[in-house]
PDB file of N, CA and C in Angstrom:
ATOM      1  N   UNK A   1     -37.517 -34.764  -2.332  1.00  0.00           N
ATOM      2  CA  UNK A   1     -36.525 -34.713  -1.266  1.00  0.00           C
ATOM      3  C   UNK A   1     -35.168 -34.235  -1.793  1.00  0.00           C
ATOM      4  N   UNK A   2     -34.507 -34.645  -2.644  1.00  0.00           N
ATOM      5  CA  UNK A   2     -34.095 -34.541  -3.958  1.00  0.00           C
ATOM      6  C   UNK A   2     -33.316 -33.057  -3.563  1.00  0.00           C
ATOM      7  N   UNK A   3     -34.921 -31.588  -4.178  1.00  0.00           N
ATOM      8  CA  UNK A   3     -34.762 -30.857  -4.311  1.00  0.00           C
ATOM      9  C   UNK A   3     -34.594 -29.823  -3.232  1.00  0.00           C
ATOM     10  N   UNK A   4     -34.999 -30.624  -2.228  1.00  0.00           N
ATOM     11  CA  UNK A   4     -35.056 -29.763  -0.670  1.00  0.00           C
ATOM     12  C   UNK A   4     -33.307 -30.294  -0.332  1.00  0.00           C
ATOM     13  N   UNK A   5     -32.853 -31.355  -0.511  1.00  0.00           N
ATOM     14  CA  UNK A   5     -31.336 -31.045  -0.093  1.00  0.00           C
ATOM     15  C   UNK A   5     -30.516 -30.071  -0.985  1.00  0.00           C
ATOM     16  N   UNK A   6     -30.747 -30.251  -2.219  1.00  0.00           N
ATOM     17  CA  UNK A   6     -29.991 -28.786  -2.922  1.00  0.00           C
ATOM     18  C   UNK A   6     -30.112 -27.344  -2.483  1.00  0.00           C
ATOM     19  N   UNK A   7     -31.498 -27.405  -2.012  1.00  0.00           N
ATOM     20  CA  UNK A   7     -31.919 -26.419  -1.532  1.00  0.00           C
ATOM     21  C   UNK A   7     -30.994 -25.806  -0.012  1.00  0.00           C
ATOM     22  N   UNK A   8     -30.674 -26.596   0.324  1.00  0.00           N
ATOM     23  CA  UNK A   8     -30.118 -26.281   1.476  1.00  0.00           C
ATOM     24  C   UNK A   8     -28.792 -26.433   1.454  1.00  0.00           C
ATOM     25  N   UNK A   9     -28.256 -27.381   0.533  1.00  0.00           N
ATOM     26  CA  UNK A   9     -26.282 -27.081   0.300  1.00  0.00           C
ATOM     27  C   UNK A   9     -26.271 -25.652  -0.250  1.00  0.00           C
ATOM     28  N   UNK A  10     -27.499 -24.885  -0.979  1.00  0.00           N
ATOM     29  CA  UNK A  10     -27.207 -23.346  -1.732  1.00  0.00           C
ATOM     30  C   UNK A  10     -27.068 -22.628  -0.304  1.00  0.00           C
ATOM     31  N   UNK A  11     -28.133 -22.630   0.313  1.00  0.00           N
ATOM     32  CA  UNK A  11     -27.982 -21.812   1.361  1.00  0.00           C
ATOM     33  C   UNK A  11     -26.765 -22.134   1.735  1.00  0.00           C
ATOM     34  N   UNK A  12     -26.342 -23.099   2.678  1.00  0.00           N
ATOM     35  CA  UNK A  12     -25.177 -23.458   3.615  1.00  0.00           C
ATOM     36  C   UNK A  12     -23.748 -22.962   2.518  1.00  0.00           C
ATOM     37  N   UNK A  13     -23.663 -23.336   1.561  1.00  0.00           N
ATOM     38  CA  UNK A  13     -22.711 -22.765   0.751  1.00  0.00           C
ATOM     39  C   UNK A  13     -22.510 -21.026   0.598  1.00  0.00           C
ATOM     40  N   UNK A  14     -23.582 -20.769   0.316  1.00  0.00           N
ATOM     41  CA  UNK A  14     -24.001 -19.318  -0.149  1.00  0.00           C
ATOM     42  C   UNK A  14     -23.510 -18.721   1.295  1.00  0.00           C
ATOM     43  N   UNK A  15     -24.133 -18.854   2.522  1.00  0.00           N
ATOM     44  CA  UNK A  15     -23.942 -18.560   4.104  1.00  0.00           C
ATOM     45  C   UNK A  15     -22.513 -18.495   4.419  1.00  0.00           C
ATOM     46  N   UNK A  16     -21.837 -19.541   3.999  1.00  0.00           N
ATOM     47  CA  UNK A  16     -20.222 -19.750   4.276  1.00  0.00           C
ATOM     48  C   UNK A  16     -19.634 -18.901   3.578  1.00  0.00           C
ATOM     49  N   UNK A  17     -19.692 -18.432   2.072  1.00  0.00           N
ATOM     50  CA  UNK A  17     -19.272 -17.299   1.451  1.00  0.00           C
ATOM     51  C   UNK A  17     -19.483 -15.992   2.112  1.00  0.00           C
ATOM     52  N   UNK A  18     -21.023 -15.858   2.477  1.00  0.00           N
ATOM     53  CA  UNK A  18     -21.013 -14.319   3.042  1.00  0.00           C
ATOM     54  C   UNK A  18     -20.464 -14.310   4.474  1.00  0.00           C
ATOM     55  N   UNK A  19     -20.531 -15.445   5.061  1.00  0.00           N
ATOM     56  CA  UNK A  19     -19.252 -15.066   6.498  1.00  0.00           C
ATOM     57  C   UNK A  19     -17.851 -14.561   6.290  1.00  0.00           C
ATOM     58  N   UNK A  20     -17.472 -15.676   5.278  1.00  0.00           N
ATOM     59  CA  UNK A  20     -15.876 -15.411   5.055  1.00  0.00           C
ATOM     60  C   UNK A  20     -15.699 -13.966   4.201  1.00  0.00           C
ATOM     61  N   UNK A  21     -16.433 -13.519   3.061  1.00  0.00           N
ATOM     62  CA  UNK A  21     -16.473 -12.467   2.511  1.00  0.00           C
ATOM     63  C   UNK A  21     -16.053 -11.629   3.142  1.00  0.00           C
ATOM     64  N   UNK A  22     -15.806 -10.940   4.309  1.00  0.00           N
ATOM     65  CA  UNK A  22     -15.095  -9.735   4.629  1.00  0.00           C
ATOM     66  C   UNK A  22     -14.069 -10.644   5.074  1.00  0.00           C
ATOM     67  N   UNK A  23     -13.758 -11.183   5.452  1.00  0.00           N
ATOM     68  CA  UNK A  23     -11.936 -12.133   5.663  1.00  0.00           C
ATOM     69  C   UNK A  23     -11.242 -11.773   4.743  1.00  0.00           C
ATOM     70  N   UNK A  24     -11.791 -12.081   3.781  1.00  0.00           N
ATOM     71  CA  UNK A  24     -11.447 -12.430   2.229  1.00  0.00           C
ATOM     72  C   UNK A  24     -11.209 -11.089   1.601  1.00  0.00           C
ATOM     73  N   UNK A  25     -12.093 -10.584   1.477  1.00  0.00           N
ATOM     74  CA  UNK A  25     -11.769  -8.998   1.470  1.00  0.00           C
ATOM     75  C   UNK A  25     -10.558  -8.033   2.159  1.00  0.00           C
ATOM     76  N   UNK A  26     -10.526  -8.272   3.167  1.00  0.00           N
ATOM     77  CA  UNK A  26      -9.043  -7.845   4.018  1.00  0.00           C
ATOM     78  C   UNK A  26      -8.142  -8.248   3.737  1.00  0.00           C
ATOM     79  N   UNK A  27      -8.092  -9.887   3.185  1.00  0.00           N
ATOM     80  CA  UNK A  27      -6.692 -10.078   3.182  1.00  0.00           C
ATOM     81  C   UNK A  27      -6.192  -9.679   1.336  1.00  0.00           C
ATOM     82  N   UNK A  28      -7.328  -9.477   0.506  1.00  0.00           N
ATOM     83  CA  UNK A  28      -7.134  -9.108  -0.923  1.00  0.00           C
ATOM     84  C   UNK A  28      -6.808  -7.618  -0.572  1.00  0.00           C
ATOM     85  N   UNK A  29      -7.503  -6.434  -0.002  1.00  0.00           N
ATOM     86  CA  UNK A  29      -6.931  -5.552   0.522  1.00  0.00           C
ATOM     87  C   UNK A  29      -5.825  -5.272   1.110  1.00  0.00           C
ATOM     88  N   UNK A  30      -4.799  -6.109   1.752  1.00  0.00           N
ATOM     89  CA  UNK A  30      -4.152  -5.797   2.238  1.00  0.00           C
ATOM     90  C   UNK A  30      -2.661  -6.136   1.587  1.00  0.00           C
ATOM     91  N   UNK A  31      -2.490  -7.352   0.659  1.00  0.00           N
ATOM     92  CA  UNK A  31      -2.180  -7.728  -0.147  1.00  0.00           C
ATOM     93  C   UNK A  31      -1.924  -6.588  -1.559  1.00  0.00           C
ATOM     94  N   UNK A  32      -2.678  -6.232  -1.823  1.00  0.00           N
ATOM     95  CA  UNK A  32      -2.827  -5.015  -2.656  1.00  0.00           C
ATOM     96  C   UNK A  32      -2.023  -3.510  -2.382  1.00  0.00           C
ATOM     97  N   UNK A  33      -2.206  -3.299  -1.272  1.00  0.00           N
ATOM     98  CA  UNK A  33      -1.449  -2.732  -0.064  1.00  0.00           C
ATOM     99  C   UNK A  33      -0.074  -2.516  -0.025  1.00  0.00           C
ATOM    100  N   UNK A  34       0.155  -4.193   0.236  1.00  0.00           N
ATOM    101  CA  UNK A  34       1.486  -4.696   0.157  1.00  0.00           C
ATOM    102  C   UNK A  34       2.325  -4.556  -0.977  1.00  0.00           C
ATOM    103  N   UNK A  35       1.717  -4.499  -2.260  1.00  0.00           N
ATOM    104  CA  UNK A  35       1.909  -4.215  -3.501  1.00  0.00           C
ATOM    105  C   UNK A  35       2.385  -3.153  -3.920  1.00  0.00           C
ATOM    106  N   UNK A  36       1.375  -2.209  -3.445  1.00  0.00           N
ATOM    107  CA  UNK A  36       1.372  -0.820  -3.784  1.00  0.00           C
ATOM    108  C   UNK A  36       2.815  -0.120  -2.834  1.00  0.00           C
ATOM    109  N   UNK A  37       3.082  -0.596  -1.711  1.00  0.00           N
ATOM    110  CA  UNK A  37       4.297  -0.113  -1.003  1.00  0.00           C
ATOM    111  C   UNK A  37       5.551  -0.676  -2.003  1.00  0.00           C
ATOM    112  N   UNK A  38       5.830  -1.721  -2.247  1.00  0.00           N
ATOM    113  CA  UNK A  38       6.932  -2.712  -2.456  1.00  0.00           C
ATOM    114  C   UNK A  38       7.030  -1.518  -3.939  1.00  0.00           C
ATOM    115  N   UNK A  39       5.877  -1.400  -4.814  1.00  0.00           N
ATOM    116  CA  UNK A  39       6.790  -0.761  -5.835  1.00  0.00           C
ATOM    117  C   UNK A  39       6.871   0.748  -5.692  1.00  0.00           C
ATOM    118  N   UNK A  40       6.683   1.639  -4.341  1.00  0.00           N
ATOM    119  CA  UNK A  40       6.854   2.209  -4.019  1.00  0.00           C
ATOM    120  C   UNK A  40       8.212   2.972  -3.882  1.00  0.00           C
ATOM    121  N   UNK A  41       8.463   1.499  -3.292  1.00  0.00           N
ATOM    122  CA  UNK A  41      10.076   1.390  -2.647  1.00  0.00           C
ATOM    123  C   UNK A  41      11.119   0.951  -3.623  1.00  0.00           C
ATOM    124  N   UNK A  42      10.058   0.371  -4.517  1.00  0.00           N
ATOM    125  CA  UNK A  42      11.139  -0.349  -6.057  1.00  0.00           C
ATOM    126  C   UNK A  42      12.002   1.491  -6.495  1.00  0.00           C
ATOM    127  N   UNK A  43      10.817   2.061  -7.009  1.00  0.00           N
ATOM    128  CA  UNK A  43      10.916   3.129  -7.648  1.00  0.00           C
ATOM    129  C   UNK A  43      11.524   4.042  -6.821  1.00  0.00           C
ATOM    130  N   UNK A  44      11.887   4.243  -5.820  1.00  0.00           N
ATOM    131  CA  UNK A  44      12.391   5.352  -4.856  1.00  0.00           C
ATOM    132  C   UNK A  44      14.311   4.356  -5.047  1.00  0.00           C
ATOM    133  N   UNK A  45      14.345   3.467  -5.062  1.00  0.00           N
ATOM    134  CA  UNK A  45      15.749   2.821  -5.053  1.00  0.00           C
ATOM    135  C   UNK A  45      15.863   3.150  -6.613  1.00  0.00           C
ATOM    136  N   UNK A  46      15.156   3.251  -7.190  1.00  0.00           N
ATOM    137  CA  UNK A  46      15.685   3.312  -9.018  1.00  0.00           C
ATOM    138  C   UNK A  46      15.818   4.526  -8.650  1.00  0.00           C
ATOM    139  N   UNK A  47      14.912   5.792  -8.501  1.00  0.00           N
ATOM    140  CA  UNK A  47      15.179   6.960  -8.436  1.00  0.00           C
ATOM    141  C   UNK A  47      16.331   7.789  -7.592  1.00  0.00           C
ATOM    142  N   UNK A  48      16.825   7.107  -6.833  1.00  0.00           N
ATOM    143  CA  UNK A  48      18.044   7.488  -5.666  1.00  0.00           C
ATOM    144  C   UNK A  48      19.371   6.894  -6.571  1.00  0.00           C
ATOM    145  N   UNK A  49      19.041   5.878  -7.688  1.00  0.00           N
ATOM    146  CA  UNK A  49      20.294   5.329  -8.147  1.00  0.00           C
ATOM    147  C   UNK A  49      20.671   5.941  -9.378  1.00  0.00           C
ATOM    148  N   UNK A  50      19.599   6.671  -9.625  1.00  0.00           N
ATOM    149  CA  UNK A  50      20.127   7.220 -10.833  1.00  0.00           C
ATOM    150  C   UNK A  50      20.492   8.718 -10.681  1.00  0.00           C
ATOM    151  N   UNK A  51      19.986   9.448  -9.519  1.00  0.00           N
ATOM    152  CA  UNK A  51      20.754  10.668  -8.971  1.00  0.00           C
ATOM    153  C   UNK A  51      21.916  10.635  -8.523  1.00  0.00           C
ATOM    154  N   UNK A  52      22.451   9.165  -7.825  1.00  0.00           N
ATOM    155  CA  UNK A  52      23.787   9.300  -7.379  1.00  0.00           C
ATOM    156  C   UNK A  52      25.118   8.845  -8.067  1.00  0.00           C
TER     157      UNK A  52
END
């Protein structure tokens, strides 16, 4: 009995990961995103400050 409840917290665990997995994915994507703009904008203010 034991081994039939482990058996089934893997699934139910495992199941809850692959739902949330694209959530999770979007918000690491987007985050990344967010990243990639901010030093975007870092470097465009360094580069405007040192032309003027």
């Amino acid at each position: 009995m034991t081994s039939m409840n482990l058996y089934f917290r893997r699934i139910f665990r495992n199941s809850v990961r692959l739902y949330f997995a694209p959530l999770f994915g979007a918000f690491k994507g987007a985050r990344d995103e967010v990243r990639l703009v901010l030093q975007e904008i870092e470097r465009n203010r360094q580069t405007s400050k040192t032309t003027n």
